[in-house]
PDB file of N, CA and C in Angstrom:
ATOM      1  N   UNK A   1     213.623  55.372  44.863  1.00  0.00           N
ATOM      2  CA  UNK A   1     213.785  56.811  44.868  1.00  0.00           C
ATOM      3  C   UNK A   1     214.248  57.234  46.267  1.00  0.00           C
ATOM      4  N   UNK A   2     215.165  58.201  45.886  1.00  0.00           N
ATOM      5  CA  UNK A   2     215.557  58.591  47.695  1.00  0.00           C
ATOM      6  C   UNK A   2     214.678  59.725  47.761  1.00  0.00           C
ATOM      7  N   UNK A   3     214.945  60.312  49.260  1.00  0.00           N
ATOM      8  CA  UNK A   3     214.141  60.698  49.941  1.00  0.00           C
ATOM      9  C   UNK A   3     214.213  62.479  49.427  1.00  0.00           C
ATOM     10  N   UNK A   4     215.628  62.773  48.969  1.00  0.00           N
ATOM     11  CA  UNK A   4     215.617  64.061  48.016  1.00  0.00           C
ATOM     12  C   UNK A   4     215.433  63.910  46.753  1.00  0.00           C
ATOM     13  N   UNK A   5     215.435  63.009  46.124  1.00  0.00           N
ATOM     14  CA  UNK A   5     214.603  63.201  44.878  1.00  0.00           C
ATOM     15  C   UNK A   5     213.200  62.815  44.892  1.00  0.00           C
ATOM     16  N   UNK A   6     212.868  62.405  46.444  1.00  0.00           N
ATOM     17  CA  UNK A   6     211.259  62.666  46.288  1.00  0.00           C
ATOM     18  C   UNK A   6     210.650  64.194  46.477  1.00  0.00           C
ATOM     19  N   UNK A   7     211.585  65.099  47.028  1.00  0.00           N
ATOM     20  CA  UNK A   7     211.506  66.002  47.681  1.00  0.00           C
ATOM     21  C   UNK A   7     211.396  67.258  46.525  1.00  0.00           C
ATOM     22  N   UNK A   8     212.565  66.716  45.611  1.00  0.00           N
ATOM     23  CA  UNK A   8     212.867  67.858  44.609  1.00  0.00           C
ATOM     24  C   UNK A   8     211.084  67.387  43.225  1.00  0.00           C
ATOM     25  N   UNK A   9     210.833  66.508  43.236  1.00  0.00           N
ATOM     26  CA  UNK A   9     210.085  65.818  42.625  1.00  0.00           C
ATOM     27  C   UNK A   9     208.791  66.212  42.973  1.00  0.00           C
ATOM     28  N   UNK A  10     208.285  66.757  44.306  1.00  0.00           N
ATOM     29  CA  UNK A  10     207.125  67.641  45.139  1.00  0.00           C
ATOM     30  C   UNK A  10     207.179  68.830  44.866  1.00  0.00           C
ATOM     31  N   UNK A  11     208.518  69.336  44.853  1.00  0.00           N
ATOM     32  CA  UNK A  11     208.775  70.828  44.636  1.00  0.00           C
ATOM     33  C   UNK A  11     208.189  71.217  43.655  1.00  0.00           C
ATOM     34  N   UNK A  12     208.619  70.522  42.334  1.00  0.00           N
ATOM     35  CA  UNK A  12     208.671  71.014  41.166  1.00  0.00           C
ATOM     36  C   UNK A  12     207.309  70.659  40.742  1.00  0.00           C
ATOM     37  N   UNK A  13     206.601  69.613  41.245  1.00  0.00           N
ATOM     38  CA  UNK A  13     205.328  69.666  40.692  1.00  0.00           C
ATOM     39  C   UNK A  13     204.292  71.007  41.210  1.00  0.00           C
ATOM     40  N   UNK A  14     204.785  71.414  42.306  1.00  0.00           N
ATOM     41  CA  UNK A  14     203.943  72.309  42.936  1.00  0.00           C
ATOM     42  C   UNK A  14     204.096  73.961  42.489  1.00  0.00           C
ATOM     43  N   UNK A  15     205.094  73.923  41.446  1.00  0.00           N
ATOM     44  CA  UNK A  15     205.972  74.724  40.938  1.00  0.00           C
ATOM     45  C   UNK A  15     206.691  75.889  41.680  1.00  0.00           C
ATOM     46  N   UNK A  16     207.213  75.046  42.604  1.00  0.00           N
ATOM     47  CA  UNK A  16     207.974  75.950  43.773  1.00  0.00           C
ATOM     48  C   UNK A  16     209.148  76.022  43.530  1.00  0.00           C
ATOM     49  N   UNK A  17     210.165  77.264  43.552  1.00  0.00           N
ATOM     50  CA  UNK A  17     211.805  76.925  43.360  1.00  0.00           C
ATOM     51  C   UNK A  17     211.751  76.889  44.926  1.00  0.00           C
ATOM     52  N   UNK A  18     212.811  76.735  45.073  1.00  0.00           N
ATOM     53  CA  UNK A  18     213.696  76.407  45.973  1.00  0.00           C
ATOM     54  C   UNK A  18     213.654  77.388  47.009  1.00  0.00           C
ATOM     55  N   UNK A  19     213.660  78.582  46.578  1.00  0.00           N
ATOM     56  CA  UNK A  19     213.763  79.945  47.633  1.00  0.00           C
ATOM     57  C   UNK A  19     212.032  79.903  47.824  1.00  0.00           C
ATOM     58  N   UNK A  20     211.266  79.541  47.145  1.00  0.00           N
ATOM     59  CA  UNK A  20     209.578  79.534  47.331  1.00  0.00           C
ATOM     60  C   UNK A  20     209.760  78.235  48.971  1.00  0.00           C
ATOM     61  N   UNK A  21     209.956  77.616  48.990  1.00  0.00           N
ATOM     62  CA  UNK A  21     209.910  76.810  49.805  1.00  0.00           C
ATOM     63  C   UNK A  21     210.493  76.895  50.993  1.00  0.00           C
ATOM     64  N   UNK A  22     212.160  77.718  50.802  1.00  0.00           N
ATOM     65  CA  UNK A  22     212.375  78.391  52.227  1.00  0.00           C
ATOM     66  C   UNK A  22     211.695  79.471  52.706  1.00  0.00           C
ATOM     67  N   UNK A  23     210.970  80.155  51.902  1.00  0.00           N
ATOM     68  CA  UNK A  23     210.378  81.328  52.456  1.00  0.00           C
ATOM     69  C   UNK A  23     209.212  80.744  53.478  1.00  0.00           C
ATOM     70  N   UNK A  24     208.848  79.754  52.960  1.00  0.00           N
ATOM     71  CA  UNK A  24     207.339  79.005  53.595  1.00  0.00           C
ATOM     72  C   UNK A  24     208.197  78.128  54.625  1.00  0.00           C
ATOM     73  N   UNK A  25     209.422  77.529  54.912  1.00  0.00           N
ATOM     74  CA  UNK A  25     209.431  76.765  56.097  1.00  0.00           C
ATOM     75  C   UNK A  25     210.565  77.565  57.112  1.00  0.00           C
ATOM     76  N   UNK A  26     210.961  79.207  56.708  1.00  0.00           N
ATOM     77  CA  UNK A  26     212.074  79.984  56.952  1.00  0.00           C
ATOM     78  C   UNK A  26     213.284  79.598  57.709  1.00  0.00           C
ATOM     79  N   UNK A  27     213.702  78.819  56.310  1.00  0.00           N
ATOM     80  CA  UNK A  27     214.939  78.472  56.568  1.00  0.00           C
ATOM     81  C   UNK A  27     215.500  78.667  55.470  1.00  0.00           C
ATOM     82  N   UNK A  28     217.035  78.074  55.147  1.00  0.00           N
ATOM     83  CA  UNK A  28     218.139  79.287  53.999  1.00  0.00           C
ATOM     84  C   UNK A  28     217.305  77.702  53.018  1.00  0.00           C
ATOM     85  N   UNK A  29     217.459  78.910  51.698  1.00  0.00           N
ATOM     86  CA  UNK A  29     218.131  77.739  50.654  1.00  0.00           C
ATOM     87  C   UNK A  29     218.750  76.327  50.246  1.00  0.00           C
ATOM     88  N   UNK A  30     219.615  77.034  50.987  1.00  0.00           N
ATOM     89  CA  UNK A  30     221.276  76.249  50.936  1.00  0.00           C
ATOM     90  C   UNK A  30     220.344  74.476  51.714  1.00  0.00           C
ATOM     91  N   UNK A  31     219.434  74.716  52.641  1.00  0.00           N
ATOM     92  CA  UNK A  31     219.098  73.794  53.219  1.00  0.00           C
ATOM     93  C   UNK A  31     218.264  72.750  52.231  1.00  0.00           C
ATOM     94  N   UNK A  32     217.509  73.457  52.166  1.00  0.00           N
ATOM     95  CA  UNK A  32     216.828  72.575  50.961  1.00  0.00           C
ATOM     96  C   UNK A  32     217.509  72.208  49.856  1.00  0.00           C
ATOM     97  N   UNK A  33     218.473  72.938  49.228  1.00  0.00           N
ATOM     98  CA  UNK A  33     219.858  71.987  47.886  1.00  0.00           C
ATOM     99  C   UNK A  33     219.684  70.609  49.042  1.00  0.00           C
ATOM    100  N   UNK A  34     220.804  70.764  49.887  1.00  0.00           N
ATOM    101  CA  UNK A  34     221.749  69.724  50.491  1.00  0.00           C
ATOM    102  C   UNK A  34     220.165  68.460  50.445  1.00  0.00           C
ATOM    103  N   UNK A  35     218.971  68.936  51.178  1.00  0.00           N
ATOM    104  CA  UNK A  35     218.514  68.111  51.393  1.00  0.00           C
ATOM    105  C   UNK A  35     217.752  67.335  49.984  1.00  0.00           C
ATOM    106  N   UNK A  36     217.425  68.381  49.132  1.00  0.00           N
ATOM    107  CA  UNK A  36     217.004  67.431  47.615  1.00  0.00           C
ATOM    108  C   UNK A  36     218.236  66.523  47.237  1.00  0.00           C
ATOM    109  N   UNK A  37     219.860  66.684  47.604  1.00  0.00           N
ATOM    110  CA  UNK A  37     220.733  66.301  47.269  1.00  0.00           C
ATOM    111  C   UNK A  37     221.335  65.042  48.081  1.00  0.00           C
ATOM    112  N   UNK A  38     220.120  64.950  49.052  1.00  0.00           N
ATOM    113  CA  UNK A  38     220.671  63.847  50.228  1.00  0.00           C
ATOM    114  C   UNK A  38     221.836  63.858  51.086  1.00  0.00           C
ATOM    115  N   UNK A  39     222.372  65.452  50.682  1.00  0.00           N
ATOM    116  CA  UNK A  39     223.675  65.085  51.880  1.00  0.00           C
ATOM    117  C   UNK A  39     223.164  65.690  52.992  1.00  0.00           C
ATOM    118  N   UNK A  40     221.746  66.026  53.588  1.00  0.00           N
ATOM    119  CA  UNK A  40     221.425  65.960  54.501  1.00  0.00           C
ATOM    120  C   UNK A  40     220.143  66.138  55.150  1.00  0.00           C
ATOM    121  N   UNK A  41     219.257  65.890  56.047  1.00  0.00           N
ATOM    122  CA  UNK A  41     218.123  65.391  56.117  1.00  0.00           C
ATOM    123  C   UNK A  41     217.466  66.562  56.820  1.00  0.00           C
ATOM    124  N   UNK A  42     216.185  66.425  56.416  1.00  0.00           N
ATOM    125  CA  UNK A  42     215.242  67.752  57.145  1.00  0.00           C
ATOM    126  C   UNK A  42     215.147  66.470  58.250  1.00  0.00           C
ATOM    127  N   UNK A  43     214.430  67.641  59.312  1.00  0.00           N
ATOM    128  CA  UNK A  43     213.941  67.086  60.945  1.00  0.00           C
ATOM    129  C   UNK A  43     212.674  66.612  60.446  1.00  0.00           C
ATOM    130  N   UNK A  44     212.244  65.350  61.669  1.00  0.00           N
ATOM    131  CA  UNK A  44     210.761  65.562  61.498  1.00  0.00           C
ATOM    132  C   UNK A  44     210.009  66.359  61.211  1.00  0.00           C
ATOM    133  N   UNK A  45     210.104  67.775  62.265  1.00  0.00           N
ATOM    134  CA  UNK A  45     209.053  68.796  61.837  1.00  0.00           C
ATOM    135  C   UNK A  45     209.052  68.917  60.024  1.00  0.00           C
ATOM    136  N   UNK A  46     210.335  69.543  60.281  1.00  0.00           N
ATOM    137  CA  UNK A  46     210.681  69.961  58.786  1.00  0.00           C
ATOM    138  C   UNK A  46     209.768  69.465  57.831  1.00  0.00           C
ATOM    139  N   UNK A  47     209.832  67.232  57.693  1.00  0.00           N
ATOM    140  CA  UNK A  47     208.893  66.679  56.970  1.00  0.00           C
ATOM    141  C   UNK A  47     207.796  66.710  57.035  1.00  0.00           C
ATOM    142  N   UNK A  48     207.089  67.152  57.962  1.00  0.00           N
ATOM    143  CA  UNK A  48     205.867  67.120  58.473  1.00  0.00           C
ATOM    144  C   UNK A  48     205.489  68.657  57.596  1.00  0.00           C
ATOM    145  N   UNK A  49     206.063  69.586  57.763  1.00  0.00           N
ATOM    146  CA  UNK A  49     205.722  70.874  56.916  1.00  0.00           C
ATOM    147  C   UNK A  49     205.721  71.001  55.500  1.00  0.00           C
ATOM    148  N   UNK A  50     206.753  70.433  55.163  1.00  0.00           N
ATOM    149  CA  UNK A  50     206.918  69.968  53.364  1.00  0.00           C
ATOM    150  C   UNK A  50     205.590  69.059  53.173  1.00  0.00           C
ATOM    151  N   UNK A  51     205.136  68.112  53.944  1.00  0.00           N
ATOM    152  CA  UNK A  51     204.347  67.423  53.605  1.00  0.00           C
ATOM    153  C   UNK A  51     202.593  68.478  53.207  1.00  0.00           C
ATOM    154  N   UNK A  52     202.534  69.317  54.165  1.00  0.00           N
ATOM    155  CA  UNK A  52     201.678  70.124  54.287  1.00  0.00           C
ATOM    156  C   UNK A  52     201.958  71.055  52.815  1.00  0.00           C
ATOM    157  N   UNK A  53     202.970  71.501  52.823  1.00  0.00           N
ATOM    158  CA  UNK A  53     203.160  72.496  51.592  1.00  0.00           C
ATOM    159  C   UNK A  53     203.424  71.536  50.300  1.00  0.00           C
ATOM    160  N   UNK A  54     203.309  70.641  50.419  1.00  0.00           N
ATOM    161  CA  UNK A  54     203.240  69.861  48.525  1.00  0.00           C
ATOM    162  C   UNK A  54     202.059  69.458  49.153  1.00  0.00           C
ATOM    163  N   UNK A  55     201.130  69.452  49.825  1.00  0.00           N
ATOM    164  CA  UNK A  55     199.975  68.751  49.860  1.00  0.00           C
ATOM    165  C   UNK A  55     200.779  66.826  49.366  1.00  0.00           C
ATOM    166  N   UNK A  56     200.908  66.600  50.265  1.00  0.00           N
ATOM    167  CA  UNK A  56     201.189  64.962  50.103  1.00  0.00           C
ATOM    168  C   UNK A  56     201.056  64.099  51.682  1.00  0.00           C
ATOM    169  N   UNK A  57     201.168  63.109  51.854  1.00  0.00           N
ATOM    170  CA  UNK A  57     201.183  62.475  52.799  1.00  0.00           C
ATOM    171  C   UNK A  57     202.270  62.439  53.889  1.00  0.00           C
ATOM    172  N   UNK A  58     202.384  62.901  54.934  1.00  0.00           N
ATOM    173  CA  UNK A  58     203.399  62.642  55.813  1.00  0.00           C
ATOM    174  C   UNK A  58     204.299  61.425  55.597  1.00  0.00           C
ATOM    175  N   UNK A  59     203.141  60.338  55.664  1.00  0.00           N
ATOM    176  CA  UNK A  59     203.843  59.057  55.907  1.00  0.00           C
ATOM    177  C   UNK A  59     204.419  58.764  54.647  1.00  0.00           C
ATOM    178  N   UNK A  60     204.483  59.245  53.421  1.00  0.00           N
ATOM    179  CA  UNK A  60     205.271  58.812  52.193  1.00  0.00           C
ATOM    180  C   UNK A  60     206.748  59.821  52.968  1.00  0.00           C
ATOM    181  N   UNK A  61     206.525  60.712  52.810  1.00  0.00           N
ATOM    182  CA  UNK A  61     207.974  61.426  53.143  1.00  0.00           C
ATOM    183  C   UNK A  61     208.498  60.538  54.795  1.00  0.00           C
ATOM    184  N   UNK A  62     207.912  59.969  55.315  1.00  0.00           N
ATOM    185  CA  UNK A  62     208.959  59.385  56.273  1.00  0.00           C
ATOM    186  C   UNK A  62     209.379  58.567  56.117  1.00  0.00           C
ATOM    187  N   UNK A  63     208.872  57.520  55.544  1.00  0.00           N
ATOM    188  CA  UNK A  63     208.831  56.073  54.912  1.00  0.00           C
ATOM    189  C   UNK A  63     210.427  56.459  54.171  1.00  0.00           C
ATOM    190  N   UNK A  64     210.426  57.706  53.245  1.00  0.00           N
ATOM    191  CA  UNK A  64     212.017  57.569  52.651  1.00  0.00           C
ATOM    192  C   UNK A  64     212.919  58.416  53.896  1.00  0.00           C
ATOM    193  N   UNK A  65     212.285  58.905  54.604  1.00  0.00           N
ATOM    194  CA  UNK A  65     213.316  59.436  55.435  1.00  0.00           C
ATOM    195  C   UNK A  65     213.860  57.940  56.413  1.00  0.00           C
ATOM    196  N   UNK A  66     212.936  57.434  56.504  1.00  0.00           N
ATOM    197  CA  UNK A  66     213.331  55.865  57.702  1.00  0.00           C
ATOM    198  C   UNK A  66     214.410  55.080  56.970  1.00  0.00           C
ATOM    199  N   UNK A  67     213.956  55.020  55.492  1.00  0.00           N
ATOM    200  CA  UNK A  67     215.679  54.005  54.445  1.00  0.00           C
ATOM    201  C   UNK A  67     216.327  55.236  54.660  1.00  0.00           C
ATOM    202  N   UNK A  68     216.344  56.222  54.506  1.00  0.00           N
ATOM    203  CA  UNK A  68     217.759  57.447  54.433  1.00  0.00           C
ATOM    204  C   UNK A  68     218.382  57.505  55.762  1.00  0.00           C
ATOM    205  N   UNK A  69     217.466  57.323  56.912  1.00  0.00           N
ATOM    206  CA  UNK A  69     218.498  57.799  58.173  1.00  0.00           C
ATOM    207  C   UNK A  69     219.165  55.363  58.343  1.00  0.00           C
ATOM    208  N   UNK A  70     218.284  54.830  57.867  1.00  0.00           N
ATOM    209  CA  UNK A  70     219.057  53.416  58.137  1.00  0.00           C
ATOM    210  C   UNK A  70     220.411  53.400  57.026  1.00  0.00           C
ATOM    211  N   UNK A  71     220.113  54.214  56.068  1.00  0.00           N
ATOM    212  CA  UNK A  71     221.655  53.860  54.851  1.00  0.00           C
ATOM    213  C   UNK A  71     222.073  54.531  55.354  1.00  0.00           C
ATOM    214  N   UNK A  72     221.978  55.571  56.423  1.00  0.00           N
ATOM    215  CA  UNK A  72     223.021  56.562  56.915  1.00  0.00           C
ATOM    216  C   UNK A  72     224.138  55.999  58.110  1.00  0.00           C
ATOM    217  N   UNK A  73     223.112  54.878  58.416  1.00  0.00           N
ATOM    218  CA  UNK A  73     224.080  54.012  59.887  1.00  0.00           C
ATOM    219  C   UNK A  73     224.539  53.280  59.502  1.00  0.00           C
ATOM    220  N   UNK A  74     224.194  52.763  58.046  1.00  0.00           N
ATOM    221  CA  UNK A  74     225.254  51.662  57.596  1.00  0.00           C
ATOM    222  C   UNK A  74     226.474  51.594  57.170  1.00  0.00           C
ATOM    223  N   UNK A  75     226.666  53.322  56.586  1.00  0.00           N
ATOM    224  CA  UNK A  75     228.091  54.048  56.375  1.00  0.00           C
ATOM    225  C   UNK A  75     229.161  53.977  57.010  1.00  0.00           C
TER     226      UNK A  75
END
C-alpha cells in the first residue's frame, strides 16, 4: 500500500472528507488530493498531525513515507 492510499484509507475511516481534514491541518484541499494521490508528499510535521487526527501511529505513516520519498530517488 502506498503512503496515499494509506492516507485516503485513515480519512475515510474517520469519516473525514477531504475539506474536514484541511480545515484541521489549515491547509488547501488541493493538498491533500495530490497527497492521497501520491503525486506529492506531506512534510514530517504534516505526518505527524494526520497521525494525531486519524488517531494512528506516527511510525506507520512514516514507514510509507520512507518507501515513497526512496521510490521517489529512484525515478
Amino acid at each position: 500500500m502506498t503512503l496515499g492510499k494509506q492516507l485516503k484509507k485513515s480519512r475515510i475511516e474517520k469519516h473525514l472528507s477531504q475539506i474536514d481534514v484541511s480545515h484541521h491541518l489549515n491547509i488547501s484541499r488541493q493538498s491533500i488530493s495530490k497527497w492521497e494521490t501520491d503525486r506529492t508528499f506531506p512534510s514530517l510535521e504534516n505526518l505527524l498531525r494526520l497521525s494525531i487526527l486519524y488517531d494512528i501511529s506516527p511510525n506507520n505513516l512514516i514507514r510509507y513515507y520512507k518507501v515513497a520519498q526512496s521510490k521517489n530517488k529512484e525515478a
